[in-house]
N, C-alpha and C. Protein backbone atom coordinates (compact mmCIF):
# COMPACT_ATOMS: atom_id res chain seq x y z
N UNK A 1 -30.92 6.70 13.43
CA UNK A 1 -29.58 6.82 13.94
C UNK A 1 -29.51 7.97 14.93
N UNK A 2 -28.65 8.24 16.16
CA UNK A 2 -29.16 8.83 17.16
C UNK A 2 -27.57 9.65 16.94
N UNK A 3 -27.75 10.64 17.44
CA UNK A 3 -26.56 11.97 17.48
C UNK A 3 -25.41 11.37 18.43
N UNK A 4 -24.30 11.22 17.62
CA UNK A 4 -23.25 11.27 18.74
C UNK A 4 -22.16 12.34 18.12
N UNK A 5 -21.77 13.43 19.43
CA UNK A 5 -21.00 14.35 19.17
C UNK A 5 -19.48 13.93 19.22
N UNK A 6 -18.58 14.53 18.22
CA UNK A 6 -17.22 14.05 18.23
C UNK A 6 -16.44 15.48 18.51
N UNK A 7 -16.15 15.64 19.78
CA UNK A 7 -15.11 16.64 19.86
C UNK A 7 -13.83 17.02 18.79
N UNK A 8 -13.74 17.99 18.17
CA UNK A 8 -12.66 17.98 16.78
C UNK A 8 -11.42 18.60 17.25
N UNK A 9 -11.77 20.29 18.27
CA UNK A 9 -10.92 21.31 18.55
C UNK A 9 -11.63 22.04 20.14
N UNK A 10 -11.14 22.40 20.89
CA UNK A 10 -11.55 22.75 22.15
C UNK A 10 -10.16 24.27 22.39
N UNK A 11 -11.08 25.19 22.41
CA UNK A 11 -9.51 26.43 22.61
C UNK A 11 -10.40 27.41 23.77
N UNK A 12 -9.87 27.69 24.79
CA UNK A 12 -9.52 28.69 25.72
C UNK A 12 -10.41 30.04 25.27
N UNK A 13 -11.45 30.71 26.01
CA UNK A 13 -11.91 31.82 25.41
C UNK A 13 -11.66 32.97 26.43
N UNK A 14 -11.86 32.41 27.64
CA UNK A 14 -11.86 33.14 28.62
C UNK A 14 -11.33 32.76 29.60
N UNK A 15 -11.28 33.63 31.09
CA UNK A 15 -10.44 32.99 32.21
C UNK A 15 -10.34 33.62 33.41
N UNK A 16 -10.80 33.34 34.71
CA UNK A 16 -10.60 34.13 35.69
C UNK A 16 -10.05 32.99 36.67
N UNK A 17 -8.61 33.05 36.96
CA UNK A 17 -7.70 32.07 37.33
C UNK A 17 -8.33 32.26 38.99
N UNK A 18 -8.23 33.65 39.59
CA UNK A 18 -8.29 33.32 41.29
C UNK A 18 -9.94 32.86 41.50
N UNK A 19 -10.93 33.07 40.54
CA UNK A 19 -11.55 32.31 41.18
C UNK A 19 -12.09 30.71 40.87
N UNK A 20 -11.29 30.32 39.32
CA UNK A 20 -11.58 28.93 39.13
C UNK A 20 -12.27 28.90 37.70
N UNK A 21 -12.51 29.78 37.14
CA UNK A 21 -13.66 29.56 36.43
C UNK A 21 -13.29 29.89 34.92
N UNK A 22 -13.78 29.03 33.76
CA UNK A 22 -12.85 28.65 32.54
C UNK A 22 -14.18 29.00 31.72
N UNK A 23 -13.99 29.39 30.27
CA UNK A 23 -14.71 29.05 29.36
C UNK A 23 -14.10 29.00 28.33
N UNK A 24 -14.61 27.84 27.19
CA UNK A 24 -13.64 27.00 26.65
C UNK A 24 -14.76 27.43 25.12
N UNK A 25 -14.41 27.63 24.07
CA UNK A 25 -15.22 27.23 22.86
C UNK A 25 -14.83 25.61 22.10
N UNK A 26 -16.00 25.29 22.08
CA UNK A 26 -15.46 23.41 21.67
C UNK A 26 -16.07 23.45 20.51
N UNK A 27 -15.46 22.54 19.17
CA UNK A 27 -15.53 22.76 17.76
C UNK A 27 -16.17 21.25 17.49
N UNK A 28 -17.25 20.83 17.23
CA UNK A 28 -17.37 19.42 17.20
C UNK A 28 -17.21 19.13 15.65
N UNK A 29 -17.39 17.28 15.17
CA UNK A 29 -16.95 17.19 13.95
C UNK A 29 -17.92 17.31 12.97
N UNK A 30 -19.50 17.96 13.33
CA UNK A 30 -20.34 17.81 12.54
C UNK A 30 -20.55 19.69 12.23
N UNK A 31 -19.85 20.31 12.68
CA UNK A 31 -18.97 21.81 12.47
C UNK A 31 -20.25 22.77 13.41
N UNK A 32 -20.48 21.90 14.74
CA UNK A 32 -21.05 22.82 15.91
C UNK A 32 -20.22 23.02 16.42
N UNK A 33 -20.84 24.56 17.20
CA UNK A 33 -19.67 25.17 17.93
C UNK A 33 -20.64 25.20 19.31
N UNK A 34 -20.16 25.08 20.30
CA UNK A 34 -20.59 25.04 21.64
C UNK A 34 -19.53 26.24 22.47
N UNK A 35 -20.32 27.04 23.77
CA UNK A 35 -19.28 27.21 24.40
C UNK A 35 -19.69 26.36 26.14
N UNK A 36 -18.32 26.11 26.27
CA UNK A 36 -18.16 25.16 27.65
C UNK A 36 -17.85 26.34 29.05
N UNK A 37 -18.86 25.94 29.91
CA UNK A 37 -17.76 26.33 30.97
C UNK A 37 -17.73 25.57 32.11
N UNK A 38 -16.33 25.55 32.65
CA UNK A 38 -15.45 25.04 33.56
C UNK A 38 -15.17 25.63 34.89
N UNK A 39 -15.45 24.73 36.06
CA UNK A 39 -14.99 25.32 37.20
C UNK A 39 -13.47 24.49 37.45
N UNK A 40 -12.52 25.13 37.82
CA UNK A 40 -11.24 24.06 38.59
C UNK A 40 -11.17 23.51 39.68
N UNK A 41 -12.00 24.50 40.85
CA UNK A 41 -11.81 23.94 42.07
C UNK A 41 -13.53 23.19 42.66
N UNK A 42 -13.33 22.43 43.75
CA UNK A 42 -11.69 21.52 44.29
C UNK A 42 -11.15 20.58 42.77
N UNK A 43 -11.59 20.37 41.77
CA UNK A 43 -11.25 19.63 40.79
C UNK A 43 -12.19 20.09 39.12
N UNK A 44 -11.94 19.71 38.09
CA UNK A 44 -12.28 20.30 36.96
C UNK A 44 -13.46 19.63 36.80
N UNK A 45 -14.88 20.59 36.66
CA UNK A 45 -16.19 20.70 36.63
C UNK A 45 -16.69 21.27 35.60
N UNK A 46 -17.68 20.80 34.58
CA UNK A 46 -18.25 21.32 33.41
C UNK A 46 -19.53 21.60 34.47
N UNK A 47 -19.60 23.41 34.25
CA UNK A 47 -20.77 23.93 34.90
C UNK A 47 -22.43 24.36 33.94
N UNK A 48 -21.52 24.48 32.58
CA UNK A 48 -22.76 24.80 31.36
C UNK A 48 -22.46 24.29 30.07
N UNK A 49 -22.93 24.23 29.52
CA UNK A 49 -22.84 23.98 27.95
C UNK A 49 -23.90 24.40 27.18
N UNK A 50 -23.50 25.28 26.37
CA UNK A 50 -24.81 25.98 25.26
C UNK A 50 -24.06 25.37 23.99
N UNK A 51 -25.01 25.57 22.99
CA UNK A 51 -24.52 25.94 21.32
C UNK A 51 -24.35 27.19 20.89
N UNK A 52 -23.25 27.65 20.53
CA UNK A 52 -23.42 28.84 19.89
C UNK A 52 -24.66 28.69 18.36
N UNK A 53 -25.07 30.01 17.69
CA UNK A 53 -26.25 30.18 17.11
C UNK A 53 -25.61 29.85 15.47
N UNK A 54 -24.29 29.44 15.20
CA UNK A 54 -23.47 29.58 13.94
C UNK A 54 -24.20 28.35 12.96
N UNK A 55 -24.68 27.37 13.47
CA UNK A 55 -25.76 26.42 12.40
C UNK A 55 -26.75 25.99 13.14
N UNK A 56 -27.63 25.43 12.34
CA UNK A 56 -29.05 24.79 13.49
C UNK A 56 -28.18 23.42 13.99
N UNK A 57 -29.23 23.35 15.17
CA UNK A 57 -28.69 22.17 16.05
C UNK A 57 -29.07 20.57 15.14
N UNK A 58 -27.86 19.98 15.57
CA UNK A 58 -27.92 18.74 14.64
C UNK A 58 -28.90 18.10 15.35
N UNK A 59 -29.30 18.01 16.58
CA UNK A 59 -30.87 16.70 17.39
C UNK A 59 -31.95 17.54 16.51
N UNK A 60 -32.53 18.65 17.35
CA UNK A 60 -33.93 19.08 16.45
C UNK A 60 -33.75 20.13 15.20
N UNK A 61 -32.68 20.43 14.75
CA UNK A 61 -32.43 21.37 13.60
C UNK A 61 -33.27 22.50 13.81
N UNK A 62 -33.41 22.83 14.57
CA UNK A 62 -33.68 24.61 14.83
C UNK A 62 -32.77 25.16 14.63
N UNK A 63 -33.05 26.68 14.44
CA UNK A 63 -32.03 27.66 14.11
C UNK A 63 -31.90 28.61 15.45
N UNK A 64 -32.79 28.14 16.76
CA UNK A 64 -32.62 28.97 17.54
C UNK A 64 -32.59 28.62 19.16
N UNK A 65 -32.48 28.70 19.96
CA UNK A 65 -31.98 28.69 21.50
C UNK A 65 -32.67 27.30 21.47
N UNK A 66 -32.05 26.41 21.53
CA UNK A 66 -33.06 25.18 22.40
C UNK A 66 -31.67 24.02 23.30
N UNK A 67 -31.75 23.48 24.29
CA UNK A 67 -31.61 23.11 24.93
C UNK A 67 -30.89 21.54 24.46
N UNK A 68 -30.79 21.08 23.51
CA UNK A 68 -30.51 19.46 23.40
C UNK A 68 -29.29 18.94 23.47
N UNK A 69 -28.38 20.41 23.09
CA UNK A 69 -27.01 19.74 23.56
C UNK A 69 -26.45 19.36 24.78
N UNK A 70 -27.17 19.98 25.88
CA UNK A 70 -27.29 19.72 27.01
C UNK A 70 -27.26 18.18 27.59
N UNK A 71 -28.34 17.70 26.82
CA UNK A 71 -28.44 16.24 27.05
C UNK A 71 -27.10 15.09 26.80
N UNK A 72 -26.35 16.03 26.12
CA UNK A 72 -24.79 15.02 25.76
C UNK A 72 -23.50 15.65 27.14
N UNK A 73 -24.08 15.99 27.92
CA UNK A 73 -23.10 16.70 28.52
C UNK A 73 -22.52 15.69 29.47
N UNK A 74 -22.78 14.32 29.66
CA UNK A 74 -22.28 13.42 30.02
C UNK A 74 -20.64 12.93 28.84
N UNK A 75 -21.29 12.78 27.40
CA UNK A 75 -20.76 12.21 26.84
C UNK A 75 -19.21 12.86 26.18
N UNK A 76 -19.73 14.39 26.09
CA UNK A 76 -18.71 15.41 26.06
C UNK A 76 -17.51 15.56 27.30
N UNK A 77 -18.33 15.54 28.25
CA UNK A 77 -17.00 15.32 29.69
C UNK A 77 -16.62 13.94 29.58
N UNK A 78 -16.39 12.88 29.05
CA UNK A 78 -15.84 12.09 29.05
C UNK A 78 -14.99 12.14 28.02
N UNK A 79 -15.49 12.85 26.69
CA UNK A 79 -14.31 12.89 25.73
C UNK A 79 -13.06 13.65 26.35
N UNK A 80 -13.60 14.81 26.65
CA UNK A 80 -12.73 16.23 27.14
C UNK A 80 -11.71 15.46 27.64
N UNK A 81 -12.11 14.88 28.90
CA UNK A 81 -10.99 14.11 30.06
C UNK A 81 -10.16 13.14 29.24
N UNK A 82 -10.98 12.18 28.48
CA UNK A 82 -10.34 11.39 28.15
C UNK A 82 -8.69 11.54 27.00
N UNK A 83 -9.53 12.76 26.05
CA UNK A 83 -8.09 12.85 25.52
C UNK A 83 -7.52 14.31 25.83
N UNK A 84 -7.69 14.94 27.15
CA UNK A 84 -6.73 16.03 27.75
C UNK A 84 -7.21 17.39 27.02
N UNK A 85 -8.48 17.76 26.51
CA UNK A 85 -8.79 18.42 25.81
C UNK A 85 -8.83 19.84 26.64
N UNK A 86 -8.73 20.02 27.95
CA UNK A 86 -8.33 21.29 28.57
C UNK A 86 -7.32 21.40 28.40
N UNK A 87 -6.34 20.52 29.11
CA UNK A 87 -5.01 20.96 29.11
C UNK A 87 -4.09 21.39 27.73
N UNK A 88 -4.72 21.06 26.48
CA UNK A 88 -4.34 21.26 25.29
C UNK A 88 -4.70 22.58 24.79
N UNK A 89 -6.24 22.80 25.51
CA UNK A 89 -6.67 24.16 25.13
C UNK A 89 -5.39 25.51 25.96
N UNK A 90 -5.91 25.21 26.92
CA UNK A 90 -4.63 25.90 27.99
C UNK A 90 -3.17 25.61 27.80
N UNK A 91 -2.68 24.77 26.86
CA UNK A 91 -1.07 25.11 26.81
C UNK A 91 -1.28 26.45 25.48
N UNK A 92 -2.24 26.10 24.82
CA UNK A 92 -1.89 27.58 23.57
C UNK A 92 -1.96 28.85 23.87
């Protein structure tokens, strides 16, 4: 069975409005924490995505820096957009 991430909670960590640039902590449902970041201009751009170090990664279960969430970073910007998961982070 192959990893699919379910976005749970997405909240606002950081923010530098004049020049565009967002970072978001995203809570998935298998209780990873990722942090996102976001450019705004000319339009809203996922520029990185790490895991934070709080459990091993659910693809290779390491406990330390590796790279695999990366590979969903298609599937994550489609959730985000799809159910408004910036703009929800940014109204709180």
């Amino acid at each position: 069975m192959s990893y699919r991430p379910v976005i749970a909670n997405m909240k606002e960590a950081s923010s530098n409005e004049q020049s565009g640039l967002y970072e978001f902590i995203m809570n998935l449902a298998d209780g990873t924490v990722c942090r996102v970041f976001y450019s705004r201009f000319p339009e809203w751009k996922m520029t990185n995505i790490s895991r934070l170090q709080k459990t091993p990664c659910p693809v290779c279960r390491k406990d330390f820096i590796c790279k695999c969430i990366e590979s969903y970073k298609g599937e994550l910007e489609q959730q985000i957009e799809e159910n408004q998961w910036i703009d929800k982070a940014l109204a709180k």
